[in-house]
PDB file of N, CA and C in Angstrom:
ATOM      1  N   UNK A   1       0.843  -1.172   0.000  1.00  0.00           N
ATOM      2  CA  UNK A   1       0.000   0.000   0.000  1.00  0.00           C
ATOM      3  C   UNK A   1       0.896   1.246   0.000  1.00  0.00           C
ATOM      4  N   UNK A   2       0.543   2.711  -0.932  1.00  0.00           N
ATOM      5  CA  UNK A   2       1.437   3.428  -0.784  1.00  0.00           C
ATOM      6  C   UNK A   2       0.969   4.373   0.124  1.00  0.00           C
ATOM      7  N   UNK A   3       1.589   5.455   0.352  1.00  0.00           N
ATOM      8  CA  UNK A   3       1.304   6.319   1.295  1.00  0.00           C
ATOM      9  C   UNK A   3       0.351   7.658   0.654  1.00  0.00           C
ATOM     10  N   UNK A   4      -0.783   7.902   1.433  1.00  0.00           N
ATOM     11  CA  UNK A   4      -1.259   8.700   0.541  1.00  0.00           C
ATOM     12  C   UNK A   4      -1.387  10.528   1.294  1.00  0.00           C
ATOM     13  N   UNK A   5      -0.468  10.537   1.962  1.00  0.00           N
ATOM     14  CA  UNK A   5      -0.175  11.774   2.506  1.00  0.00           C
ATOM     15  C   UNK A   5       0.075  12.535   1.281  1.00  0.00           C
ATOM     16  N   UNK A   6       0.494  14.232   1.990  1.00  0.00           N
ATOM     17  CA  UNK A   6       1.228  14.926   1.012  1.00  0.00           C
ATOM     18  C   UNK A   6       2.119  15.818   2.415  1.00  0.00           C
ATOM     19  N   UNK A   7       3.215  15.863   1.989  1.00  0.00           N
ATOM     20  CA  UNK A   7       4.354  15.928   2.623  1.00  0.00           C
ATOM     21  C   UNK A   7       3.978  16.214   4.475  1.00  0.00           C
ATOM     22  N   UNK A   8       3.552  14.480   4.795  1.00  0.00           N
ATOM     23  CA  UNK A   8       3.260  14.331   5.807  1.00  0.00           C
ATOM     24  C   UNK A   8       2.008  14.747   6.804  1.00  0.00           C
ATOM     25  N   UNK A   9       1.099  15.586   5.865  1.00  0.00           N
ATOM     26  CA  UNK A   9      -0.071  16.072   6.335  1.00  0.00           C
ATOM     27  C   UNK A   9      -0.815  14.983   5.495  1.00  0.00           C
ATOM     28  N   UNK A  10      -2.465  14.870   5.533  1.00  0.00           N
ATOM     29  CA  UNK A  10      -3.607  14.203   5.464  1.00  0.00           C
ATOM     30  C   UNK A  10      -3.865  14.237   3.734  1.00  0.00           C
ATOM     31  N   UNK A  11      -3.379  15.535   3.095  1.00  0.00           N
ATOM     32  CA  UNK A  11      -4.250  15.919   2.001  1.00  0.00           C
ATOM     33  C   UNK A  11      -3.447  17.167   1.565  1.00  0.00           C
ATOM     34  N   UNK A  12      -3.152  17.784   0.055  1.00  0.00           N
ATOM     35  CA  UNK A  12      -2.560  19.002  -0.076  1.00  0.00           C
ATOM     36  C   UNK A  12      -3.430  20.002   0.620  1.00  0.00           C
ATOM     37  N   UNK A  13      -4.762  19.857   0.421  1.00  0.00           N
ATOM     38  CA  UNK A  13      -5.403  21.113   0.938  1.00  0.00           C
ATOM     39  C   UNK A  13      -5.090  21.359   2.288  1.00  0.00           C
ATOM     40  N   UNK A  14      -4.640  19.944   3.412  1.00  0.00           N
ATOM     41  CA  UNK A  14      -4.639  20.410   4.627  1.00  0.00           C
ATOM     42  C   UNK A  14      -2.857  20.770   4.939  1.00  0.00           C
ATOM     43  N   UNK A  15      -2.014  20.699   3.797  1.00  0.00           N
ATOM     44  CA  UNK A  15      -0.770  21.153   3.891  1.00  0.00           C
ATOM     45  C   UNK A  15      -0.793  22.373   3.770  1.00  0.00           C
ATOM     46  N   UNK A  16      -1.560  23.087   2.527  1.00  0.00           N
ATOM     47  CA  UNK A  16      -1.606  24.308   2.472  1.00  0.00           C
ATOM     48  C   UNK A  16      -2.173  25.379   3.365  1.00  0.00           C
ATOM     49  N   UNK A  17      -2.731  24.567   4.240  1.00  0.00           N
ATOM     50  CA  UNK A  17      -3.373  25.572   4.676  1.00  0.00           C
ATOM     51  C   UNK A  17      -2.647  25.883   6.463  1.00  0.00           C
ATOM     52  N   UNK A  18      -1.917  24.879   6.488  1.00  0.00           N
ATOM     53  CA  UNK A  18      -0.881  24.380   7.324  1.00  0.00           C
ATOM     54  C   UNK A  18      -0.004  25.450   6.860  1.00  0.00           C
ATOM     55  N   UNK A  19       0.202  25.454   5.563  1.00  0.00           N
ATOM     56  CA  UNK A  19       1.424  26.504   5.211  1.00  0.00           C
ATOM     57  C   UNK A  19       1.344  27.870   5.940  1.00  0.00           C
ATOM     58  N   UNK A  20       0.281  28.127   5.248  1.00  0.00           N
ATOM     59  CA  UNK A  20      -0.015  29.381   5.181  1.00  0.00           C
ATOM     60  C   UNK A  20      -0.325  30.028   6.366  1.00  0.00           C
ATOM     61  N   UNK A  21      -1.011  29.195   7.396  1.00  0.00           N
ATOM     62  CA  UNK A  21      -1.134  29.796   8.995  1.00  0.00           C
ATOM     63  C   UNK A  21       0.542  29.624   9.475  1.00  0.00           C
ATOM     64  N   UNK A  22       1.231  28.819   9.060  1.00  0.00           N
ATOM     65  CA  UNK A  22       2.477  29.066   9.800  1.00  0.00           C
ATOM     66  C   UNK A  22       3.567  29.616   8.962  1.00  0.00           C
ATOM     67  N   UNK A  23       3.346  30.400   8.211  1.00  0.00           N
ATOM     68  CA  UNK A  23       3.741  31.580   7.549  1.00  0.00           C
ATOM     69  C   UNK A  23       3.285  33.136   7.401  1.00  0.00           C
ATOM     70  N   UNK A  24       2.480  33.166   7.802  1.00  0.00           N
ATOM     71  CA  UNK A  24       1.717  34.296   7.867  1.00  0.00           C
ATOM     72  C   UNK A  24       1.786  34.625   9.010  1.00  0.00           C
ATOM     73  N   UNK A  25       2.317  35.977   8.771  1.00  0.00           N
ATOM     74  CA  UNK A  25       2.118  36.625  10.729  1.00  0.00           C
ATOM     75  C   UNK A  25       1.353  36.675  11.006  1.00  0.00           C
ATOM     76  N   UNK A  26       0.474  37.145  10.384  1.00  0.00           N
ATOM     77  CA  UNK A  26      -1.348  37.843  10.484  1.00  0.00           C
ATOM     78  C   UNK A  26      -1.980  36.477  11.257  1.00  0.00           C
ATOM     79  N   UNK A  27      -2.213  35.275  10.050  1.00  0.00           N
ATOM     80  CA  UNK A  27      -2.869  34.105   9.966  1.00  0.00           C
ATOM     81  C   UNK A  27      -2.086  33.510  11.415  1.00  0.00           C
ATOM     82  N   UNK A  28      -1.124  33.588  11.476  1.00  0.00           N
ATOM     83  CA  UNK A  28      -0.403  32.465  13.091  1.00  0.00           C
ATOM     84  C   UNK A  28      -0.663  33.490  13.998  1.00  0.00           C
ATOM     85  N   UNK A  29      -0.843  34.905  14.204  1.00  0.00           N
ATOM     86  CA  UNK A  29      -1.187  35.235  15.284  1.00  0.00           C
ATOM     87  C   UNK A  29      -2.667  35.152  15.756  1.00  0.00           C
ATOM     88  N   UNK A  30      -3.497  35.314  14.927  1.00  0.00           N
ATOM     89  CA  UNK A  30      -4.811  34.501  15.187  1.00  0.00           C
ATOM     90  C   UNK A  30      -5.509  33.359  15.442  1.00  0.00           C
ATOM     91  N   UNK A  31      -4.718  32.416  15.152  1.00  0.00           N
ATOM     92  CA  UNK A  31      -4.294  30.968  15.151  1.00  0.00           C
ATOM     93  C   UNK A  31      -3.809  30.674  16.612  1.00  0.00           C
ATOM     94  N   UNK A  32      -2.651  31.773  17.562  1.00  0.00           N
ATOM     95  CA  UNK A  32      -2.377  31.690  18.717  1.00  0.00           C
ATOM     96  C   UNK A  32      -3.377  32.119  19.336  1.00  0.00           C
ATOM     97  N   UNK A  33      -4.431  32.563  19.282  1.00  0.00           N
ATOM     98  CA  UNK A  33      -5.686  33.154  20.006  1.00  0.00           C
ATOM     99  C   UNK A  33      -6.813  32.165  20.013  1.00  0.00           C
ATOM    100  N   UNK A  34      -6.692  31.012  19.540  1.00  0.00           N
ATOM    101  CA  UNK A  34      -8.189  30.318  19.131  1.00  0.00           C
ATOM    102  C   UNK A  34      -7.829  28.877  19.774  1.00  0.00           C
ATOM    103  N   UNK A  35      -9.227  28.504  19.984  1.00  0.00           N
ATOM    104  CA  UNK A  35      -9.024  27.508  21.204  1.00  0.00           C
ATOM    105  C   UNK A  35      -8.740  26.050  20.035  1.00  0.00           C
ATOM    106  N   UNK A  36      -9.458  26.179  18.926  1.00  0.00           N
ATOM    107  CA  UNK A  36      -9.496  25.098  17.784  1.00  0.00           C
ATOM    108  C   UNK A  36      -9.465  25.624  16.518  1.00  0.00           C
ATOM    109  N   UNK A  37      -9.295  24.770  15.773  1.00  0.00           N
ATOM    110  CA  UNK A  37      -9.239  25.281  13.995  1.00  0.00           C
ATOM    111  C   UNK A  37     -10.853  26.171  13.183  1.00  0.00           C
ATOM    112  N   UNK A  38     -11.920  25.026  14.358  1.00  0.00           N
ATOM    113  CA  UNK A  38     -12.510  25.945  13.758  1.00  0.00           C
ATOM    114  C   UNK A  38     -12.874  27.536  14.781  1.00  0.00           C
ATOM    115  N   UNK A  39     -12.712  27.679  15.608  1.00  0.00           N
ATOM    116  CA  UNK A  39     -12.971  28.840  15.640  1.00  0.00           C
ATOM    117  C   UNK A  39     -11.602  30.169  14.773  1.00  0.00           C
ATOM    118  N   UNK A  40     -10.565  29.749  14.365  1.00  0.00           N
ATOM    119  CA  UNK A  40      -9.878  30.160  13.842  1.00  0.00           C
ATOM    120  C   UNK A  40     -10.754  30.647  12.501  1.00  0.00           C
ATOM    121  N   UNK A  41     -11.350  29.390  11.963  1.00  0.00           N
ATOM    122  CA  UNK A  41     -12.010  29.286  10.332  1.00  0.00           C
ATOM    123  C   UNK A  41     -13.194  30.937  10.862  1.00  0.00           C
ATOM    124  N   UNK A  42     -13.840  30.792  11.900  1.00  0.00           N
ATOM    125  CA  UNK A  42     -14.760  31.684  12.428  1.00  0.00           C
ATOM    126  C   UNK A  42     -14.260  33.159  12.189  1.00  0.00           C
ATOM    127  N   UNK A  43     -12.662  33.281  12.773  1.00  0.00           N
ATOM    128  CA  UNK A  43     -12.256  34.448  13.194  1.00  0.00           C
ATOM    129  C   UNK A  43     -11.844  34.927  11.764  1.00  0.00           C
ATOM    130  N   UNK A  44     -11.189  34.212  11.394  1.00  0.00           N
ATOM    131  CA  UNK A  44     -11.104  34.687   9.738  1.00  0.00           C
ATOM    132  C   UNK A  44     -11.802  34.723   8.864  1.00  0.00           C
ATOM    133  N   UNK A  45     -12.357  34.074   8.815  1.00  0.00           N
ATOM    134  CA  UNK A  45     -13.806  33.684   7.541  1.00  0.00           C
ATOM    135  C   UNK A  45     -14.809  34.945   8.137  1.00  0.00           C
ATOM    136  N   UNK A  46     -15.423  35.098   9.105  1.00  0.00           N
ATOM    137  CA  UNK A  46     -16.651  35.776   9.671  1.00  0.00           C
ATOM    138  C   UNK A  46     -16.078  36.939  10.382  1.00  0.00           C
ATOM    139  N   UNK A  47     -14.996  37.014  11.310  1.00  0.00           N
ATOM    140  CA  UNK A  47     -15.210  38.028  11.916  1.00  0.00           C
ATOM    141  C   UNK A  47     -14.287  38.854  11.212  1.00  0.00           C
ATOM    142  N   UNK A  48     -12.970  38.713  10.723  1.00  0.00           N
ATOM    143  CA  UNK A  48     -11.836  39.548  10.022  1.00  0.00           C
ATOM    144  C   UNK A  48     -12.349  39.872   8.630  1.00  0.00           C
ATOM    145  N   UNK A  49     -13.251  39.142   8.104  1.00  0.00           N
ATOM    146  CA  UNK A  49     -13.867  39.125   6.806  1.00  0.00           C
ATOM    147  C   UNK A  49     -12.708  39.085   5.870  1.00  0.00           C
ATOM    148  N   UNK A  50     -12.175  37.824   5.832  1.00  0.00           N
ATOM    149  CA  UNK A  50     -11.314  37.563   5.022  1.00  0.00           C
ATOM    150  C   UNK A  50     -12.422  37.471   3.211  1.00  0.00           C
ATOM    151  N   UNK A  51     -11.350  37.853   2.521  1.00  0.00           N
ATOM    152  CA  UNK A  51     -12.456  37.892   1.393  1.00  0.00           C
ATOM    153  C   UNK A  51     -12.761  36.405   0.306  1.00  0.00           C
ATOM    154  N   UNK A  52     -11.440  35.641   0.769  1.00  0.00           N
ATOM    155  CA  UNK A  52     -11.840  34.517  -0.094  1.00  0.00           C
ATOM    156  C   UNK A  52     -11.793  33.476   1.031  1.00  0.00           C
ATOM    157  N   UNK A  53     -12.212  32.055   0.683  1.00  0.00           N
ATOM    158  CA  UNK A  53     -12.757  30.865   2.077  1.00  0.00           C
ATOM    159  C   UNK A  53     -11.744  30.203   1.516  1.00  0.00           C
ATOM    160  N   UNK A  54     -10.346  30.401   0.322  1.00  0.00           N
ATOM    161  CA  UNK A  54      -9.445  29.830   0.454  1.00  0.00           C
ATOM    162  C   UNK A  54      -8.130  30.226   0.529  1.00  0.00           C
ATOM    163  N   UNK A  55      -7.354  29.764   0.346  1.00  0.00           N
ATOM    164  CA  UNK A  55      -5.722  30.419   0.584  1.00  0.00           C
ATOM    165  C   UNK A  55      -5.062  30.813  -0.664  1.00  0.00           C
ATOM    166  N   UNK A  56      -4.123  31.847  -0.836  1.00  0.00           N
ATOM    167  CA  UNK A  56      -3.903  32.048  -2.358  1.00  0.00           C
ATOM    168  C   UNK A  56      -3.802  31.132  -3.003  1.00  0.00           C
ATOM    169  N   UNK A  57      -3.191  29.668  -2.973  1.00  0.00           N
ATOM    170  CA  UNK A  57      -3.047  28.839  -3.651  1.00  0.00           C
ATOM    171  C   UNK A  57      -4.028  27.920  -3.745  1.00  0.00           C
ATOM    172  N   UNK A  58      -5.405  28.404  -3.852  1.00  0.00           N
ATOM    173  CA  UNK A  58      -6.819  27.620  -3.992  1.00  0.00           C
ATOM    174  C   UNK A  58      -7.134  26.504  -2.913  1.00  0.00           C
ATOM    175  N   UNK A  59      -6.241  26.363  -1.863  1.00  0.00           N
ATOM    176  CA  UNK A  59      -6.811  25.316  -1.024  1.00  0.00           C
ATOM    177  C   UNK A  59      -7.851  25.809   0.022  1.00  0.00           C
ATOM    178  N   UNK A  60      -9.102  25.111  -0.011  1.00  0.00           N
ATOM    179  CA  UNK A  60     -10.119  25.730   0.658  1.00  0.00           C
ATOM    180  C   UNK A  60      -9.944  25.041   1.908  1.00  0.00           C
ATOM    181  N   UNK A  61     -10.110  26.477   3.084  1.00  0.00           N
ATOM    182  CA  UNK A  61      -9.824  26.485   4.208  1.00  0.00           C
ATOM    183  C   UNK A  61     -10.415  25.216   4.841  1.00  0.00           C
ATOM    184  N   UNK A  62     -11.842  25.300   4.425  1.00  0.00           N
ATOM    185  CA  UNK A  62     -12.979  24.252   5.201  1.00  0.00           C
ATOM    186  C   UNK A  62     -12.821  23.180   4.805  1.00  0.00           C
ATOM    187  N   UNK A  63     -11.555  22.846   3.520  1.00  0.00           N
ATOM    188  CA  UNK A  63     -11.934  21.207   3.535  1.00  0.00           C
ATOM    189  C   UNK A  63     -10.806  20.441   4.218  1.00  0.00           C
ATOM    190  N   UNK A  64      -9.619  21.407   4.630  1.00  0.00           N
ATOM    191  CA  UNK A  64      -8.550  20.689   5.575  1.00  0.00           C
ATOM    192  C   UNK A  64      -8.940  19.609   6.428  1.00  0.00           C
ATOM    193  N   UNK A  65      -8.212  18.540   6.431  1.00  0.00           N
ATOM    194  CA  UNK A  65      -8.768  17.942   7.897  1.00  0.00           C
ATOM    195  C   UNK A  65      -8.348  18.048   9.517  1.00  0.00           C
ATOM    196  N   UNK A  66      -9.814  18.418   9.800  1.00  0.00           N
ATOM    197  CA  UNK A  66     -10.469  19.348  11.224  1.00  0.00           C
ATOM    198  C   UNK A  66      -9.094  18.253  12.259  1.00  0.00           C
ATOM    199  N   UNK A  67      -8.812  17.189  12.439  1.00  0.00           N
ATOM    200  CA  UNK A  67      -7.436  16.519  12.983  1.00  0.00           C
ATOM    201  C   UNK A  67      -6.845  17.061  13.368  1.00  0.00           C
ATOM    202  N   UNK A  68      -6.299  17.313  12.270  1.00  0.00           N
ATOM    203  CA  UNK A  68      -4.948  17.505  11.793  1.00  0.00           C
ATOM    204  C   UNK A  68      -4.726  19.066  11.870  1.00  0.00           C
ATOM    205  N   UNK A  69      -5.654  19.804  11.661  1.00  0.00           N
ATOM    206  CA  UNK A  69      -5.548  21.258  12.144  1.00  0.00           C
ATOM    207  C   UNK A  69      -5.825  22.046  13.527  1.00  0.00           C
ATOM    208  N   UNK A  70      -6.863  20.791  14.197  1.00  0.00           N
ATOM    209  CA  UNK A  70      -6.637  21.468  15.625  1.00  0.00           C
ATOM    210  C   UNK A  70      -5.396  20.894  16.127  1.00  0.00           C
ATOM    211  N   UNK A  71      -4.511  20.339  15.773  1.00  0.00           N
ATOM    212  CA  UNK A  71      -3.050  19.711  16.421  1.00  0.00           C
ATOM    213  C   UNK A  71      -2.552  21.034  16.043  1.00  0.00           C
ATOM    214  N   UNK A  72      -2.510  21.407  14.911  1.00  0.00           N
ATOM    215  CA  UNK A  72      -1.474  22.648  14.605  1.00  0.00           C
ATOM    216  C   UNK A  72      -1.894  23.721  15.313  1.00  0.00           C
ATOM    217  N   UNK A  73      -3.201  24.195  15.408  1.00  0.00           N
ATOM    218  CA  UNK A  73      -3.554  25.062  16.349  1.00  0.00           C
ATOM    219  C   UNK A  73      -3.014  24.829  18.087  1.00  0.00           C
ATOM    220  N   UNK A  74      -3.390  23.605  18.349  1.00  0.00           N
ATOM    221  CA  UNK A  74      -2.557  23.005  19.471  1.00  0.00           C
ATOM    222  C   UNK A  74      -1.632  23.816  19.806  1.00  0.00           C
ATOM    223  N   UNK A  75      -0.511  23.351  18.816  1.00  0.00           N
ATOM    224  CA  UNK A  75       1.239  23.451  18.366  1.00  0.00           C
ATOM    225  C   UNK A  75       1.288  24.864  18.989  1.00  0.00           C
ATOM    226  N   UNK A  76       0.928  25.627  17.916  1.00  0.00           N
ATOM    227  CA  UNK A  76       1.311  26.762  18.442  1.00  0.00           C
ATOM    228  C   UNK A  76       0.332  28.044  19.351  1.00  0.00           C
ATOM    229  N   UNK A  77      -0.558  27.555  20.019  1.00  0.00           N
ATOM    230  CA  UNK A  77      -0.645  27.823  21.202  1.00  0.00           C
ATOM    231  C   UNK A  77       0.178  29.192  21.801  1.00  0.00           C
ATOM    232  N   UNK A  78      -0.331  29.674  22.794  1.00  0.00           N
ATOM    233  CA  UNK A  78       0.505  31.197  23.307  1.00  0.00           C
ATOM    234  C   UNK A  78       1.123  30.345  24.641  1.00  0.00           C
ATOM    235  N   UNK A  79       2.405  30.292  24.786  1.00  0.00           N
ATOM    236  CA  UNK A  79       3.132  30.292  25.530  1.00  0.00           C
ATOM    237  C   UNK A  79       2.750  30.965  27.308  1.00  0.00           C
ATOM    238  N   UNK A  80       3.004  30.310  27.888  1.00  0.00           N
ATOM    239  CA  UNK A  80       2.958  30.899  29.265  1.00  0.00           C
ATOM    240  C   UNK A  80       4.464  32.441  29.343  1.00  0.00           C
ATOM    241  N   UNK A  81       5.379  31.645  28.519  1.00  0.00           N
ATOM    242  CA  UNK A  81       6.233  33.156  28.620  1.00  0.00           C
ATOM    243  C   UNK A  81       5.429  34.104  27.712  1.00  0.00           C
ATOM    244  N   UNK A  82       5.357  34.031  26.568  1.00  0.00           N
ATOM    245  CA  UNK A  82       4.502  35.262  25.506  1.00  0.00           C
ATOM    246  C   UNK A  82       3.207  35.709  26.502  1.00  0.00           C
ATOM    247  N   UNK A  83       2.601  34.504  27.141  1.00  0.00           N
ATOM    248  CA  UNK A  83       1.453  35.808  27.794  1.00  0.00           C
ATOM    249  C   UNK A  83       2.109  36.857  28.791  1.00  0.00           C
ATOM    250  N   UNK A  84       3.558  36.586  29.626  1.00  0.00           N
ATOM    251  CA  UNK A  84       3.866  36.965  30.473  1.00  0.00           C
ATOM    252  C   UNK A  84       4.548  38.305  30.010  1.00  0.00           C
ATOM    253  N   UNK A  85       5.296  38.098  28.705  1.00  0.00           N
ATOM    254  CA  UNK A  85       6.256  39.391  28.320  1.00  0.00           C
ATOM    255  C   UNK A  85       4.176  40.442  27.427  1.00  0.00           C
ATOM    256  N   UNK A  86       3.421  39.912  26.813  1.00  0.00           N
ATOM    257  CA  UNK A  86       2.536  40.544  26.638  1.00  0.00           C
ATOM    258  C   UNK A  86       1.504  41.288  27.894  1.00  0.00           C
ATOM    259  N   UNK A  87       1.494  40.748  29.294  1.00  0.00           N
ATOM    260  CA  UNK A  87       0.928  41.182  30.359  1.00  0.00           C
ATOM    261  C   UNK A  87       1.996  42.246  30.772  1.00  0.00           C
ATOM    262  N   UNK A  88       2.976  42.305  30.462  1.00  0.00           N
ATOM    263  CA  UNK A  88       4.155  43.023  30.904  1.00  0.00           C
ATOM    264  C   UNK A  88       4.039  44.575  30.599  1.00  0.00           C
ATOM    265  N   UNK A  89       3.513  44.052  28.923  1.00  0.00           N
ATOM    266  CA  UNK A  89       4.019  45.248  28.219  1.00  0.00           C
ATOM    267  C   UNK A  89       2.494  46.067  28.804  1.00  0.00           C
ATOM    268  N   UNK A  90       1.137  45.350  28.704  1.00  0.00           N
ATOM    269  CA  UNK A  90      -0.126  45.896  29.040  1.00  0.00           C
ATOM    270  C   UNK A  90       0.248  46.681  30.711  1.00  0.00           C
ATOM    271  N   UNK A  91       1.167  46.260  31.191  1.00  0.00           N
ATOM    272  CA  UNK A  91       0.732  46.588  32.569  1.00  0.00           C
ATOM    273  C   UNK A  91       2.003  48.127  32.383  1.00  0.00           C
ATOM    274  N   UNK A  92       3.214  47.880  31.466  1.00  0.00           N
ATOM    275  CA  UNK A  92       3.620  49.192  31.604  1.00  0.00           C
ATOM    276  C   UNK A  92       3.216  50.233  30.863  1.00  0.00           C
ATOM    277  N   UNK A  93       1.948  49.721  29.758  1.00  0.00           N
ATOM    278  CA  UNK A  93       1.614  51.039  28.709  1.00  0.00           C
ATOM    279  C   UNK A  93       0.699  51.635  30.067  1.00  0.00           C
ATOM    280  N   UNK A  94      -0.361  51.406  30.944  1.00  0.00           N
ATOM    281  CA  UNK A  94      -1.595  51.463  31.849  1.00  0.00           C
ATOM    282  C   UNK A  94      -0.379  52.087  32.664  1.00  0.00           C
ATOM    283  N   UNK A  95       0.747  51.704  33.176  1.00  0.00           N
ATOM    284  CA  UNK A  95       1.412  52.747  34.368  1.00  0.00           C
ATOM    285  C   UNK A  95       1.772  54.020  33.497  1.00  0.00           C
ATOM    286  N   UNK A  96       2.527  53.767  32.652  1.00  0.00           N
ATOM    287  CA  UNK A  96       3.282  55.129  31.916  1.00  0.00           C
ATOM    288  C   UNK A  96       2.092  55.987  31.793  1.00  0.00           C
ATOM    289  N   UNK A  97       1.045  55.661  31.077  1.00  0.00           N
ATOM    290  CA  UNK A  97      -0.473  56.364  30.722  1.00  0.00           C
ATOM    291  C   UNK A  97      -0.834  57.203  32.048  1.00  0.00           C
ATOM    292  N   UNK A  98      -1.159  56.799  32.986  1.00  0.00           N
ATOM    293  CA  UNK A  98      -1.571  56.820  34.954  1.00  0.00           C
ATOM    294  C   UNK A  98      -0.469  57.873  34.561  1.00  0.00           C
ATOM    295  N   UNK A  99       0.487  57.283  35.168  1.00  0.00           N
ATOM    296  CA  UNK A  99       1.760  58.662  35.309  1.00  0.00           C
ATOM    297  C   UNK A  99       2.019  59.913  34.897  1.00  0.00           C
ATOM    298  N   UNK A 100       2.099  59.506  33.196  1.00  0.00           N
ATOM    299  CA  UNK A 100       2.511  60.687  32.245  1.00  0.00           C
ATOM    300  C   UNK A 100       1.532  61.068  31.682  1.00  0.00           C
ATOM    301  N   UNK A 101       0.122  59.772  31.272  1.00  0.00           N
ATOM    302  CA  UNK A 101      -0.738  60.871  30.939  1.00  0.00           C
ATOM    303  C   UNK A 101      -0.298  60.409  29.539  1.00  0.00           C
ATOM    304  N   UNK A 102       0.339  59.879  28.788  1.00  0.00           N
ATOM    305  CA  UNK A 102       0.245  59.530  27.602  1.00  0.00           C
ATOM    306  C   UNK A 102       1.271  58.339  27.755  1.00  0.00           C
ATOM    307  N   UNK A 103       0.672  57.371  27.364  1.00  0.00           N
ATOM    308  CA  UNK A 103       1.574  56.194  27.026  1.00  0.00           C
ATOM    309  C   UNK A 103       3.056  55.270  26.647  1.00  0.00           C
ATOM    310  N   UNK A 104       3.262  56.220  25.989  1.00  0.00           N
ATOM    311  CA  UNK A 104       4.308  56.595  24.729  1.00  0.00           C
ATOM    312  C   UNK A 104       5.642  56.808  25.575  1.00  0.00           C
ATOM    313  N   UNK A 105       6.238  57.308  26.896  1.00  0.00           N
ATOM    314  CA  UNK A 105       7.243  57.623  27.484  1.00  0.00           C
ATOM    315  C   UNK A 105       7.867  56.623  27.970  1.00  0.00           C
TER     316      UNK A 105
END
């Protein structure tokens, strides 16, 4: 029997689309915000109003397999350090602001 992957994912469509969230700053930082693939499909498709339901290279988002993409969503996940250096930065823009009165110092 041969193998009917495509370079180790389920299907090209679910490689590509694999690609493209972990190439895309935009697409992987939204991807670090979402509990599963599909609310990702939600945040992009519906709420960012992405304009097409596939990726430049025609692989449609929705037919990836749902598996294999909440693992990648998994994967990259927000870090207990990234929330910590991001709570960091929230807690010194809110002091500098309090203080100075504008943020920015």
């Amino acid at each position: 029997m041969t193998d009917q992957t495509y370079n180790g994912w389920a299907d090209w469509t679910t490689w590509n689309c694999a690609l493209w969230i972990n190439n895309d700053q935009w697409l992987y930082d939204i991807a670090k915000e979402c509990v599963d693939y599909k609310e990702f499909l939600h945040e992009v498709l519906y709420m960012v109003g992405m304009e097409n339901d596939a990726t430049a290279d025609g692989a449609d988002w929705g037919e990836a397999n749902l598996e294999e993409m909440d693992a990648l969503i998994a994967e990259i996940q927000e870090t207990p350090q990234d929330w910590a250096v991001r709570t960091f930065r929230s807690i010194k823009l809110r002091y500098n602001y309090l203080k100075y009165g504008n943020a920015f110092h």
